[in-house]
C-alpha atoms as a PDB file:
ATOM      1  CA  UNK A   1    -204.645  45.274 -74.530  1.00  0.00           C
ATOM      2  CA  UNK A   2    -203.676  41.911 -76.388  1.00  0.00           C
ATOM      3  CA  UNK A   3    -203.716  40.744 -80.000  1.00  0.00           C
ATOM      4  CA  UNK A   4    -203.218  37.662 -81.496  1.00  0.00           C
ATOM      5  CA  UNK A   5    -200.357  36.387 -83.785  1.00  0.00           C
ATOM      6  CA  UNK A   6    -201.196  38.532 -87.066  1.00  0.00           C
ATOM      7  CA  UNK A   7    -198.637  37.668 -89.979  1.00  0.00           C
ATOM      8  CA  UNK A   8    -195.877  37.117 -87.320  1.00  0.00           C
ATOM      9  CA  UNK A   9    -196.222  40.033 -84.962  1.00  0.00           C
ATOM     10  CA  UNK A  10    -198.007  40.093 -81.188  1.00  0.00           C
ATOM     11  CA  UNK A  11    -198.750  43.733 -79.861  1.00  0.00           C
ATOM     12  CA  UNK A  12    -199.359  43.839 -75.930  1.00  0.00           C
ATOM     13  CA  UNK A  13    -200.313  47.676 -74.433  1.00  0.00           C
ATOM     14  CA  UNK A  14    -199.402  47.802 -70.757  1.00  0.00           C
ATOM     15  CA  UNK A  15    -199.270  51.263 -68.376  1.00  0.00           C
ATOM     16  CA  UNK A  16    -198.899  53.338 -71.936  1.00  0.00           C
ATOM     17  CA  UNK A  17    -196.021  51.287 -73.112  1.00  0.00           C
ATOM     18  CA  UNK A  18    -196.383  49.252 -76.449  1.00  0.00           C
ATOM     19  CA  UNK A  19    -194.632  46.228 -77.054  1.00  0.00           C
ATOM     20  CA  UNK A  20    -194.354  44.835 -80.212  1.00  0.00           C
ATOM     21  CA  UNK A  21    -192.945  41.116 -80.270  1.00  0.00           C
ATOM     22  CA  UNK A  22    -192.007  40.056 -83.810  1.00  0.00           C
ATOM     23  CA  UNK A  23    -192.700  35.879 -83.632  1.00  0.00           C
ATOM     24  CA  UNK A  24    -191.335  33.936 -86.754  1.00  0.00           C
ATOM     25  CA  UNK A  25    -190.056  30.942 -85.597  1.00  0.00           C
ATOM     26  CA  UNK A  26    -187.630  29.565 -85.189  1.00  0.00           C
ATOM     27  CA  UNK A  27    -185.627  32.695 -86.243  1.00  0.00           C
ATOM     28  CA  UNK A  28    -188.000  35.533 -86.360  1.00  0.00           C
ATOM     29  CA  UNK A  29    -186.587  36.901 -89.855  1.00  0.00           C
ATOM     30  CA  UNK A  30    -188.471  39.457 -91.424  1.00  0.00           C
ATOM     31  CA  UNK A  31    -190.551  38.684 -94.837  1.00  0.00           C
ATOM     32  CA  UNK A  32    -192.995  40.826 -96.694  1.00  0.00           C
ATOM     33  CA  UNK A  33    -195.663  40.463 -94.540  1.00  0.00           C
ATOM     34  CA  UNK A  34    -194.393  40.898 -91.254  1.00  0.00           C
ATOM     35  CA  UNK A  35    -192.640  44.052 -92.653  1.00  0.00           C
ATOM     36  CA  UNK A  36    -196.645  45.000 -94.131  1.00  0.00           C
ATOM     37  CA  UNK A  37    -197.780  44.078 -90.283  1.00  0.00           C
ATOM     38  CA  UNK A  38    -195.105  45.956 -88.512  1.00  0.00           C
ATOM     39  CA  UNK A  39    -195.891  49.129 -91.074  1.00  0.00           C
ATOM     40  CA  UNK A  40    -200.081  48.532 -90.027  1.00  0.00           C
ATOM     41  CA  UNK A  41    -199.140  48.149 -86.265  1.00  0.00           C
ATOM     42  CA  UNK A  42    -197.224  51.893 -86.554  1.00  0.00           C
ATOM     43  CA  UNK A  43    -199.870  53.562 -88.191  1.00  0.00           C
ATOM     44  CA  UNK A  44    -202.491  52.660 -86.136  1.00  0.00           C
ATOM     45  CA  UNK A  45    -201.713  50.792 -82.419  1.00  0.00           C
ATOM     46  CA  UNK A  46    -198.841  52.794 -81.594  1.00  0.00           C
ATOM     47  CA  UNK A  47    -199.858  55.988 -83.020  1.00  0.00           C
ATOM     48  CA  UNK A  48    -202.744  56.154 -80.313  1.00  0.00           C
ATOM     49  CA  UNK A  49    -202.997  58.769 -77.559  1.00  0.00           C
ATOM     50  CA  UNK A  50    -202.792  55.858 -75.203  1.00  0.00           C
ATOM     51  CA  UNK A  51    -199.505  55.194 -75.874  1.00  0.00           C
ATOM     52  CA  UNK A  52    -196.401  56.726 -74.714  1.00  0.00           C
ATOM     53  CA  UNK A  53    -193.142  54.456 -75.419  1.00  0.00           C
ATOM     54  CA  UNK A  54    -192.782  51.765 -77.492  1.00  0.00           C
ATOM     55  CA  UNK A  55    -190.733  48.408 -77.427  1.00  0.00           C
ATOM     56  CA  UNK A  56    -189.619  46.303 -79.918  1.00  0.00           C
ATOM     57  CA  UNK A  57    -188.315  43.115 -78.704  1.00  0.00           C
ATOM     58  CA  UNK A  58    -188.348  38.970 -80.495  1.00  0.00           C
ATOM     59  CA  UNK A  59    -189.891  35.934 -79.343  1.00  0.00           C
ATOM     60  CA  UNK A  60    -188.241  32.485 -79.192  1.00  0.00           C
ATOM     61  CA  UNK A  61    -185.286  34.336 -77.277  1.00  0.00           C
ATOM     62  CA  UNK A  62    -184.484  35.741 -80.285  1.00  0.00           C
ATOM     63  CA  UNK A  63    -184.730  39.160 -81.647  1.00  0.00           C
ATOM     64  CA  UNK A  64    -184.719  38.830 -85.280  1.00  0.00           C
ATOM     65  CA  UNK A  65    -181.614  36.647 -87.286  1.00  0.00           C
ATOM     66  CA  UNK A  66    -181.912  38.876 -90.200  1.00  0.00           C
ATOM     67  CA  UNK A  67    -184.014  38.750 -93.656  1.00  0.00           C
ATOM     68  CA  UNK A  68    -185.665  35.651 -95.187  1.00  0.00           C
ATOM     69  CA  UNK A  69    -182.960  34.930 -96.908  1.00  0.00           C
ATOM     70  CA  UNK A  70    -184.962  32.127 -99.475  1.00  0.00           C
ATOM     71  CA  UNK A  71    -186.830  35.063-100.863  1.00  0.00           C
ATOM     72  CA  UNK A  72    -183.355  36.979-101.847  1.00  0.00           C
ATOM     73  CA  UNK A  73    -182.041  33.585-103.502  1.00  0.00           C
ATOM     74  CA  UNK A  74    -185.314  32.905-105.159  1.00  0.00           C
ATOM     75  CA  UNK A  75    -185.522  36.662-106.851  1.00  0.00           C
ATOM     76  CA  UNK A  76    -185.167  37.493-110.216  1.00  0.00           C
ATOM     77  CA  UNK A  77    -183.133  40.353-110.269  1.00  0.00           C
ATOM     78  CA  UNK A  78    -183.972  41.518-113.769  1.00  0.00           C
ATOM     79  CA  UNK A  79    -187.317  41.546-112.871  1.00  0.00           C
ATOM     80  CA  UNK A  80    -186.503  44.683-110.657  1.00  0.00           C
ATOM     81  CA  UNK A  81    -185.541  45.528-107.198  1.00  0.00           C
ATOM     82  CA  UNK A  82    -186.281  43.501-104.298  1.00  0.00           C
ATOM     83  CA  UNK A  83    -189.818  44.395-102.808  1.00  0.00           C
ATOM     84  CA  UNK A  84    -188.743  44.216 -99.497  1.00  0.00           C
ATOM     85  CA  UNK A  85    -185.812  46.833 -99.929  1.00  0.00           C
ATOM     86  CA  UNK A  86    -187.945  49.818-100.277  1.00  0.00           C
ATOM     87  CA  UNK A  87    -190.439  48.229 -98.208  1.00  0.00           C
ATOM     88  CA  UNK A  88    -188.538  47.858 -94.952  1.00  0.00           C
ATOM     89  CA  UNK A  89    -186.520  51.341 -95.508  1.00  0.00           C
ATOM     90  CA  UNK A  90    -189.689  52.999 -95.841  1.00  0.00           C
ATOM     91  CA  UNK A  91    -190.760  51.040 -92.489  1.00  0.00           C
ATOM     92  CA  UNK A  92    -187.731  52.025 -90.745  1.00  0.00           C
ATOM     93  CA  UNK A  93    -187.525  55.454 -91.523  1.00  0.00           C
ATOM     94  CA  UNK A  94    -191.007  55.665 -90.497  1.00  0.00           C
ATOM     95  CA  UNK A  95    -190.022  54.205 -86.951  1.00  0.00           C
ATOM     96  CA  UNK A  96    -186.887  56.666 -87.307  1.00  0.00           C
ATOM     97  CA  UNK A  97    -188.824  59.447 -87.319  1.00  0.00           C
ATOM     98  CA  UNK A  98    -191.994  58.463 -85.078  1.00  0.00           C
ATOM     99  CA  UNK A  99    -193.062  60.954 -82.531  1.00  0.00           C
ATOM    100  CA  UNK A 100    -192.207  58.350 -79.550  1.00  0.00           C
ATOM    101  CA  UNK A 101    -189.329  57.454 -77.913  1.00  0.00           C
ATOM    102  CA  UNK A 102    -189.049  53.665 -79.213  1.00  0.00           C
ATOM    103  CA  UNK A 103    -186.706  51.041 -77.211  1.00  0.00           C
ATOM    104  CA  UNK A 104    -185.568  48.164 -79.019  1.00  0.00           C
ATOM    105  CA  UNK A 105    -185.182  45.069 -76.568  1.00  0.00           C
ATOM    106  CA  UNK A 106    -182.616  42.490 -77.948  1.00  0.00           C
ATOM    107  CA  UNK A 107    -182.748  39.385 -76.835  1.00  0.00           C
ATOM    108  CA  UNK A 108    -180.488  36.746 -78.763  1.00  0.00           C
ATOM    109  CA  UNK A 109    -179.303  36.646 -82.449  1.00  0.00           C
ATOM    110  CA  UNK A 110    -179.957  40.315 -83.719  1.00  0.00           C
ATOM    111  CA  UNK A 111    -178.462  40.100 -87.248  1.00  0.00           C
ATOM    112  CA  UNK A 112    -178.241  41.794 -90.561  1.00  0.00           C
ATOM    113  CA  UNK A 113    -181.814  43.159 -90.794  1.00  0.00           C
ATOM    114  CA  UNK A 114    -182.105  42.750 -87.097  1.00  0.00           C
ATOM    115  CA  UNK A 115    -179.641  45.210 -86.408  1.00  0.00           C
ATOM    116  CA  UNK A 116    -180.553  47.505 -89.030  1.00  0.00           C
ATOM    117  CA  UNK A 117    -184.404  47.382 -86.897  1.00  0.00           C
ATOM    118  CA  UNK A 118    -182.915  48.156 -83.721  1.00  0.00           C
ATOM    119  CA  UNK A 119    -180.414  50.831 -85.316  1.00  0.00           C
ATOM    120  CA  UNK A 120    -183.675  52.537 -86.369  1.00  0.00           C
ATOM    121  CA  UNK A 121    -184.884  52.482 -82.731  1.00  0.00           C
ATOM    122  CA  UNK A 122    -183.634  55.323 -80.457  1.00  0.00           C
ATOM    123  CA  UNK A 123    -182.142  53.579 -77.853  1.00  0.00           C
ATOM    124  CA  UNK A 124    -180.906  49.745 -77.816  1.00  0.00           C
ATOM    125  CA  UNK A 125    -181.056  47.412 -74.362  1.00  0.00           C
ATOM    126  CA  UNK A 126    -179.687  43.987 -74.716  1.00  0.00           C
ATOM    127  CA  UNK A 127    -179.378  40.795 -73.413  1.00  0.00           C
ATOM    128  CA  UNK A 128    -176.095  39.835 -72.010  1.00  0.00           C
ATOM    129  CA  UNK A 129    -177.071  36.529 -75.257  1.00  0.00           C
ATOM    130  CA  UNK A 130    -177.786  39.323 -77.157  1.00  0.00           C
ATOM    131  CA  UNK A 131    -175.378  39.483 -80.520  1.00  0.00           C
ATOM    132  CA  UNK A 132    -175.115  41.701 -83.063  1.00  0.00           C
ATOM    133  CA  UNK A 133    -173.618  42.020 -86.846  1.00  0.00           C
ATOM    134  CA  UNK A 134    -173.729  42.711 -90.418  1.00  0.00           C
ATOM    135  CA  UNK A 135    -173.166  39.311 -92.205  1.00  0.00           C
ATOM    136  CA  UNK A 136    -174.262  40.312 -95.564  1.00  0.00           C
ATOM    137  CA  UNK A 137    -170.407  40.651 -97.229  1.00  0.00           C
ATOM    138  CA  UNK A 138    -170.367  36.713 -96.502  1.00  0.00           C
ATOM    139  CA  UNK A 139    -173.210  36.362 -99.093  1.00  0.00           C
ATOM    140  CA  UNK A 140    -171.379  38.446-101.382  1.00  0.00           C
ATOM    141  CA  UNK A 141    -173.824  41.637-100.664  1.00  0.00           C
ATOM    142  CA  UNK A 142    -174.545  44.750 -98.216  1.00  0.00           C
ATOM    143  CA  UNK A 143    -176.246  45.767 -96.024  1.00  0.00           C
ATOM    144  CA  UNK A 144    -179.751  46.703 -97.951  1.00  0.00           C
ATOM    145  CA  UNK A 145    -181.868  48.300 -94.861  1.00  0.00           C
ATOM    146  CA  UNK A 146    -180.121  51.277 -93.646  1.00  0.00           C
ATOM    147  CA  UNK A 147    -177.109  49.636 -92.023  1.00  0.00           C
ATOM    148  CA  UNK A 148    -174.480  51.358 -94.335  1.00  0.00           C
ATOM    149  CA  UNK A 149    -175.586  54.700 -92.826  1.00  0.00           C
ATOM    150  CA  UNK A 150    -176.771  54.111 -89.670  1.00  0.00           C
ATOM    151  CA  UNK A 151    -174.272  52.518 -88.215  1.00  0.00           C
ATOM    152  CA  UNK A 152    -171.478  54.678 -89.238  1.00  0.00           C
ATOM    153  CA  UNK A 153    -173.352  57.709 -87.073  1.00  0.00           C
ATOM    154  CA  UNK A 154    -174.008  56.055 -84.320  1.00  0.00           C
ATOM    155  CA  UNK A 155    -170.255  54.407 -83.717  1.00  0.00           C
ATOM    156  CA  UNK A 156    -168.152  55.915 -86.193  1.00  0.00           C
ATOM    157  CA  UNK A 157    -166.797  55.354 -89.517  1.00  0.00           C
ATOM    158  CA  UNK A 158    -163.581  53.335 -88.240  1.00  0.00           C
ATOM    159  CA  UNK A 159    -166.113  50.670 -86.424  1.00  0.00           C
ATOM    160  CA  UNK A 160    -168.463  50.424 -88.702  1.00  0.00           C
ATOM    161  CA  UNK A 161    -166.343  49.452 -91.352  1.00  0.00           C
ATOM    162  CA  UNK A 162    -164.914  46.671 -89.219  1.00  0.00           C
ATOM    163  CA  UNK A 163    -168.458  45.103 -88.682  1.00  0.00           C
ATOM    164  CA  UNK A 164    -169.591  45.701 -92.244  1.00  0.00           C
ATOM    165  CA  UNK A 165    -166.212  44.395 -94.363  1.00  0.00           C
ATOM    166  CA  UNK A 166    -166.036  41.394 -92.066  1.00  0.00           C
ATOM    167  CA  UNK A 167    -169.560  40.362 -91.447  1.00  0.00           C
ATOM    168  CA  UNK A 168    -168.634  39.308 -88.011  1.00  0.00           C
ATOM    169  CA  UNK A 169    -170.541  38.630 -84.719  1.00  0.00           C
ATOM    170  CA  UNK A 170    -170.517  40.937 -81.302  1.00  0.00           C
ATOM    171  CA  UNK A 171    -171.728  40.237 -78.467  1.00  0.00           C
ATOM    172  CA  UNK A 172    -174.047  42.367 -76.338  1.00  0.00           C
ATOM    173  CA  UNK A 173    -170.482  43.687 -74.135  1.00  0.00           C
ATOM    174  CA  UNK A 174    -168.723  44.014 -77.219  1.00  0.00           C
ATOM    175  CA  UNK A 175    -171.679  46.083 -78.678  1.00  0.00           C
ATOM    176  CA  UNK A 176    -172.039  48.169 -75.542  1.00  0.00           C
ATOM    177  CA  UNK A 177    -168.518  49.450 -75.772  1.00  0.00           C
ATOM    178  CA  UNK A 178    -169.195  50.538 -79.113  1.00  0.00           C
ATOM    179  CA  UNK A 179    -171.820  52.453 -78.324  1.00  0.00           C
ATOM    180  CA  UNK A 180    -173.806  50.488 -80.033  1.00  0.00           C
ATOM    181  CA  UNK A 181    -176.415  49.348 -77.198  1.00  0.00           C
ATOM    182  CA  UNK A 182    -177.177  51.737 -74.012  1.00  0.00           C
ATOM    183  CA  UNK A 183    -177.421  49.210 -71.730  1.00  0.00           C
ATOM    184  CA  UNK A 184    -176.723  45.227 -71.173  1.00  0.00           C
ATOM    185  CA  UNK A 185    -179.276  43.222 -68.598  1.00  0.00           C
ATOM    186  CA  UNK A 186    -179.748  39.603 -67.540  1.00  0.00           C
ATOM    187  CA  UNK A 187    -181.804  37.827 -69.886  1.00  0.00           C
ATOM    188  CA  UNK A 188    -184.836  37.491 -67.528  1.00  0.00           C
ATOM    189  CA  UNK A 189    -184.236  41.179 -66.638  1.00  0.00           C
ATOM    190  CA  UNK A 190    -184.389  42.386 -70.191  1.00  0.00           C
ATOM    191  CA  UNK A 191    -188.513  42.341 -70.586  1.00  0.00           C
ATOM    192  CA  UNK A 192    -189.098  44.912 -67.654  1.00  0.00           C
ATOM    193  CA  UNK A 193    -185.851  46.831 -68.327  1.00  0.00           C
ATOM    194  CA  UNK A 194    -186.665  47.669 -71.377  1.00  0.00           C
ATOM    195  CA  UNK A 195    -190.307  48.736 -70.791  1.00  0.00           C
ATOM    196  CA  UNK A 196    -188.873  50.419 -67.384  1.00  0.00           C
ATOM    197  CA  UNK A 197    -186.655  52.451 -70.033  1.00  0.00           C
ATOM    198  CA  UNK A 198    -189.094  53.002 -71.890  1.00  0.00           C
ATOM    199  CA  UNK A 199    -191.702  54.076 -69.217  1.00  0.00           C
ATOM    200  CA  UNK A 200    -188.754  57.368 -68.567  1.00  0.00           C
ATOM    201  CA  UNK A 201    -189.455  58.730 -72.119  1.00  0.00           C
ATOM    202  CA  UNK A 202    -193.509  57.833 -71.848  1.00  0.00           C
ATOM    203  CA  UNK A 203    -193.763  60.290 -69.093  1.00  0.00           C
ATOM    204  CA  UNK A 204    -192.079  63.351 -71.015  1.00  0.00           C
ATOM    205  CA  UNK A 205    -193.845  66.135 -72.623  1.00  0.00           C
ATOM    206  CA  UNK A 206    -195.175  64.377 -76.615  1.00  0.00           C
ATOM    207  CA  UNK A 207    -194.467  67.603 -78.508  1.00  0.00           C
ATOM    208  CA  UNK A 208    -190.914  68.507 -77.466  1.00  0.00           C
ATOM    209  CA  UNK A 209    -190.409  64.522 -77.330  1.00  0.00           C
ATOM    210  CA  UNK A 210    -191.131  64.435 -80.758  1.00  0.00           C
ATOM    211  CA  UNK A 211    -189.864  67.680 -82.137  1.00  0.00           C
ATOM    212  CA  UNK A 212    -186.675  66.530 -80.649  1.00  0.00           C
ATOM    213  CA  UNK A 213    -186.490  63.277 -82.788  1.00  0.00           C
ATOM    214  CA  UNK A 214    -187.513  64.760 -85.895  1.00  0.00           C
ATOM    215  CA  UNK A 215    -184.632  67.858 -85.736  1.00  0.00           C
ATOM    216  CA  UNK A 216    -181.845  65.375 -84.717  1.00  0.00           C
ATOM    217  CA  UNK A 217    -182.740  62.979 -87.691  1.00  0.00           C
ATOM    218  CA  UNK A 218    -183.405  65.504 -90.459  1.00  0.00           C
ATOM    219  CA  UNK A 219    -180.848  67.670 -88.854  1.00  0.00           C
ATOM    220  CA  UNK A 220    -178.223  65.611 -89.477  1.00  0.00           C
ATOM    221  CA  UNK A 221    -179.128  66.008 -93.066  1.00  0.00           C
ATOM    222  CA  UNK A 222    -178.748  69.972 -93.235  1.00  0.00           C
ATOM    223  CA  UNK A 223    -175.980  72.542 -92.689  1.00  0.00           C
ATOM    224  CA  UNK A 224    -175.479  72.942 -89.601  1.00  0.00           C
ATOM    225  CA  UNK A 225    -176.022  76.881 -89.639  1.00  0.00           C
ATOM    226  CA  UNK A 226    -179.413  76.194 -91.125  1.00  0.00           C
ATOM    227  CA  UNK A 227    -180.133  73.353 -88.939  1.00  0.00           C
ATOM    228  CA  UNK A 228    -179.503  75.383 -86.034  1.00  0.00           C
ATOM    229  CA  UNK A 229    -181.823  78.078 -87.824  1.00  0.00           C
ATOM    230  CA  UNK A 230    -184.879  75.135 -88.524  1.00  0.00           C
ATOM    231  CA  UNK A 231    -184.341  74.210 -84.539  1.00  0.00           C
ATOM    232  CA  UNK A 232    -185.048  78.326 -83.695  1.00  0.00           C
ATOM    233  CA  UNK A 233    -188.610  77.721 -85.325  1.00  0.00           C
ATOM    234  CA  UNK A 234    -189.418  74.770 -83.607  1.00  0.00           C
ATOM    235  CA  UNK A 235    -188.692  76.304 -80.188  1.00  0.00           C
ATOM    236  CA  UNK A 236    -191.194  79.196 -81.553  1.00  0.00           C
ATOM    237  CA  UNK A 237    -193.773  76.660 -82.868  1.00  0.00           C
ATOM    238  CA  UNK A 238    -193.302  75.081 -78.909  1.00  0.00           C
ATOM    239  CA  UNK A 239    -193.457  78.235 -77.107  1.00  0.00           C
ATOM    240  CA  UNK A 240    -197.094  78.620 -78.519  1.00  0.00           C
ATOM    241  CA  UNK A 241    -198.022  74.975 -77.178  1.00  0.00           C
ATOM    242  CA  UNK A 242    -199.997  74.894 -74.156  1.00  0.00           C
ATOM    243  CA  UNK A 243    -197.631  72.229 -72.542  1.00  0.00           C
ATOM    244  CA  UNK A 244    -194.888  74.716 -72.923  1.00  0.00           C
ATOM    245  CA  UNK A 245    -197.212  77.225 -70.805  1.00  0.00           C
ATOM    246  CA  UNK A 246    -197.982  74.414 -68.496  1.00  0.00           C
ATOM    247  CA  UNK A 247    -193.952  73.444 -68.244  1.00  0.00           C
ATOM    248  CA  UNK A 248    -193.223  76.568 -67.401  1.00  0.00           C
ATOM    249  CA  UNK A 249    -195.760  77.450 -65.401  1.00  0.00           C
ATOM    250  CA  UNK A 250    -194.711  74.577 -63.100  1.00  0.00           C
ATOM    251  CA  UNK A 251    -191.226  75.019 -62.942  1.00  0.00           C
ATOM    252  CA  UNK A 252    -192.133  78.713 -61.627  1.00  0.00           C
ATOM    253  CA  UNK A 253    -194.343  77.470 -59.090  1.00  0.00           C
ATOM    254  CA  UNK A 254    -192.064  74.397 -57.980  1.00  0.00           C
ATOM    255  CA  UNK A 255    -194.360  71.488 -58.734  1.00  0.00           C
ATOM    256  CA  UNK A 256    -194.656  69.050 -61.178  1.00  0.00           C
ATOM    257  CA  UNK A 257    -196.344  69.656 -64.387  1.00  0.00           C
ATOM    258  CA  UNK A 258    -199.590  67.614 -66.707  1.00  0.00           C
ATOM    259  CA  UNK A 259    -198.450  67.132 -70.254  1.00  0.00           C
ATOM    260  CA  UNK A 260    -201.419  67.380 -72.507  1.00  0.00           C
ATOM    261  CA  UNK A 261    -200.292  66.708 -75.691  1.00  0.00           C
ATOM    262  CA  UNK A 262    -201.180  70.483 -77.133  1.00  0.00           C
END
């Protein structure tokens, strides 16, 4: 299933995978309304039984270059907060927490807001022209989307700090060893790597898949004595599921189980 262009987003369904494609030329940077699109596209295309994975990825070999900057210049700051601050944190907690696996596919500049997308993402495959940063100290701000806590847990406090105090560039390599990407393809490989990678997680059982995301995120939140304790319910609430009858069912009789979804 296609779509066209709506407010600077393209949505194609293929073999349960969903691939959203944000296209804003020339530098795909994320205003109000794609932000309202990308929001819409969540909480109705992707949340489908029909799909399994989804990808993020950037037309215009690019992923996204960061925020529309014009709109931060042209603000009036005593008129209130930004509108797109709690907008796109609200967006990207909502992809943080969605019940499947989602893939962000990097091809290009993947600044500022870019990264702070694809650190929302579970998993991060890039271009070898993929690059990656936090620029916003050069405009005399911070990150605004997540970045300052994001990227410290996923690569640690020490490398964090480096990207966000100097606003510099890294390139997909440089990102990889950081732990910041999982994997670094070709540029004409990246399209079917990243849906291939994707297509892994599709194929898993929906429940645990997305019990699993929910108890890492909020988990990291908690103690980790009562974390552990919130984890013992949700391998209760599982154990009552019919795909955990059908999972084990299968493993005892050495073939391959049907996920249902229940």
């Amino acid at each position: 299933m296609n779509s066209m262009n709506q407010d600077g987003v393209l949505t194609d369904t293929q073999d349960r995978i969903l691939t959203i494609s944000i296209d804003r030329p020339p530098v795909n940077a994320l205003d109000e309304a794609v932000l309202r699109r990308l929001v819409a596209v969540f909480e109705q295309e992707a949340s489908q039984d029909t799909v399994g994975a989804v990808v993020i990825t950037g037309a215009w070999r690019c992923f996204v270059a960061g925020a529309d900057i014009r709109s931060f210049a042209d603000h009036d700051a005593e008129g209130g907060a930004h509108p797109s601050l709690r907008l796109a944190n609200d967006l990207f907690n909502l992809i943080e927490v969605f019940p499947k696996v989602i893939v962000a596919a990097s091809n290009g500049a993947c600044l500022g807001g870019g990264t702070e997308l694809a650190l929302a993402c579970d998993f991060r495959v890039a271009s070898t022209e993929a690059q990656f940063g936090q620029p916003e100290i050069t405009l005399g701000l911070v990150p605004g989307w997540g970045g300052m806590q994001r990227l410290p847990r996923l690569i640690g406090r020490g490398r964090a700090l480096d990207l966000l105090l100097t606003g510099r560039t890294v390139s997909a390599h440089e990102a990889w060893s950081m732990g910041l990407v999982s994997e670094v393809v070709m540029t004409d490989q990246l399209p079917t790597r990243a849906r291939d990678f994707a297509r892994r997680f599709a194929a898993l059982p929906p429940l645990a898949v997305a019990a699993i995301k929910e108890r890492v995120v909020r988990g990291t939140a908690e103690n980790q004595g009562q974390a552990i304790r919130d984890d013992e319910w949700t391998f209760n609430d599982l154990l009552m599921t019919e795909d955990a009858r059908e999972g084990l069912n299968a493993f005892l009789h050495k073939r391959e189980p049907s996920w249902k979804g229940r």
